[in-house]
Protein backbone atom coordinates (compact mmCIF):
# COMPACT_ATOMS: atom_id res chain seq x y z
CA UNK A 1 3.68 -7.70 14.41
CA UNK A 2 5.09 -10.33 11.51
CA UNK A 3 4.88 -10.06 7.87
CA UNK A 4 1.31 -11.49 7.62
CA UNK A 5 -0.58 -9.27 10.29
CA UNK A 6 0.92 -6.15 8.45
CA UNK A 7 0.02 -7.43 5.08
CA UNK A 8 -3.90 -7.70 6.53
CA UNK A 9 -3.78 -4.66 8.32
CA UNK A 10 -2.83 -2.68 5.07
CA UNK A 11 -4.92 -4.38 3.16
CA UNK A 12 -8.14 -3.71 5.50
CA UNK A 13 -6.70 -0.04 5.55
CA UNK A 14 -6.02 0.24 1.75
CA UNK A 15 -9.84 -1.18 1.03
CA UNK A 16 -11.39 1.73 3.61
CA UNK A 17 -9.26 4.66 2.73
CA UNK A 18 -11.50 7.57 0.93
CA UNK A 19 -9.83 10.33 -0.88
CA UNK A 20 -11.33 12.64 -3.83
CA UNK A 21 -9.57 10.79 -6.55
CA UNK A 22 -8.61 7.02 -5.14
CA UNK A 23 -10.44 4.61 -6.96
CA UNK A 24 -7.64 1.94 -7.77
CA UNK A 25 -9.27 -0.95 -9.84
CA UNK A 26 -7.42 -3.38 -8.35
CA UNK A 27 -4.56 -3.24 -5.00
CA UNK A 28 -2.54 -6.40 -4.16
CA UNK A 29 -0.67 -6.58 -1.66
CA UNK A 30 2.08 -9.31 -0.56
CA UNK A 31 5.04 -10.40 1.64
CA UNK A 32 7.63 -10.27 -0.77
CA UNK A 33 9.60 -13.66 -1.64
CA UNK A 34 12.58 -12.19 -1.93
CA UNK A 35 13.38 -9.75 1.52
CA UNK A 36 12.01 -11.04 4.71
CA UNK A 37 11.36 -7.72 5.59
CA UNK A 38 9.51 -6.09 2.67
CA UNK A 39 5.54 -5.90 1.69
CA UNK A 40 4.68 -5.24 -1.49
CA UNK A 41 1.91 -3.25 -2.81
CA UNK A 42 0.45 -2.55 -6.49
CA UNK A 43 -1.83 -0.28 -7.54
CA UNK A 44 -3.70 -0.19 -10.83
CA UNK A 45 -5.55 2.84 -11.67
CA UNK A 46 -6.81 1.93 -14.64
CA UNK A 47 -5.35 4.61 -16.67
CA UNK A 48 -5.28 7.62 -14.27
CA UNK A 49 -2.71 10.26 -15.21
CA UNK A 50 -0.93 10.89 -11.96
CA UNK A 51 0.12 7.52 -10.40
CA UNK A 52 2.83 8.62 -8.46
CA UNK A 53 0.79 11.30 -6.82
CA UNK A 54 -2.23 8.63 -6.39
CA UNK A 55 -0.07 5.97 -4.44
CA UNK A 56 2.39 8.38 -2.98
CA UNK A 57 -0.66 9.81 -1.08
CA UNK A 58 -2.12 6.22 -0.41
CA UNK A 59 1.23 5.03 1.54
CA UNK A 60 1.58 8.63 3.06
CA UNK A 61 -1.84 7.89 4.92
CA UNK A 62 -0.69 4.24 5.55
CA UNK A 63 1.91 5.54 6.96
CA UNK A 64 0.59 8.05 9.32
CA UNK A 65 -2.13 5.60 10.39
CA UNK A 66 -0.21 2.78 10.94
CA UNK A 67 3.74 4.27 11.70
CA UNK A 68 4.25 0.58 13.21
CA UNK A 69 4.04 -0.92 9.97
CA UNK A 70 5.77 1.93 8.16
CA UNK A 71 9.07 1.48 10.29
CA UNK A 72 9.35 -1.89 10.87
CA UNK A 73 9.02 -3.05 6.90
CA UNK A 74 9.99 -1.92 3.70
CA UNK A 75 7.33 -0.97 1.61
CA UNK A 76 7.44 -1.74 -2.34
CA UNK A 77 4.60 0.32 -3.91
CA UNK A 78 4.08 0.26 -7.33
CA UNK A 79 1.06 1.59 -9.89
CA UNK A 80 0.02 1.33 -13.22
């Protein structure tokens, strides 16, 4: 899978994953300019308390979903 196939795949996962309190305002995700070999993902939640617990769940479920993705690129998440 290249760069762009993984970028729509988490994307398409990303916009149907359902948890009790996901409800990012906005995700972007993109190939990142600067390594070949990294995606990266931002999160805004709009002012929710616990970001890190928020997106570290997100990827966690990307992750087990889609392990393919997960091991072949490096994943830059971020959240505000």
């Amino acid at each position: 899978m290249n760069i762009n196939d993984a970028v729509i795949t988490i994307e398409k996962f990303l916009e149907s994953y359902k948890s009790d309190d996901w409800s990012p305002a906005e995700i972007r995700i993109r190939p990142s300019g600067d390594d070949m070999n990294a995606i990266k993902i931002w999160f805004d939640f709009d002012g929710a308390p616990n970001l890190d617990e928020l997106k570290d769940k997100a990827i966690k479920a990307l992750g087990e979903a889609h392990k393919d993705i997960a091991d072949a690129f490096d994943l830059e998440v971020r959240a505000e």
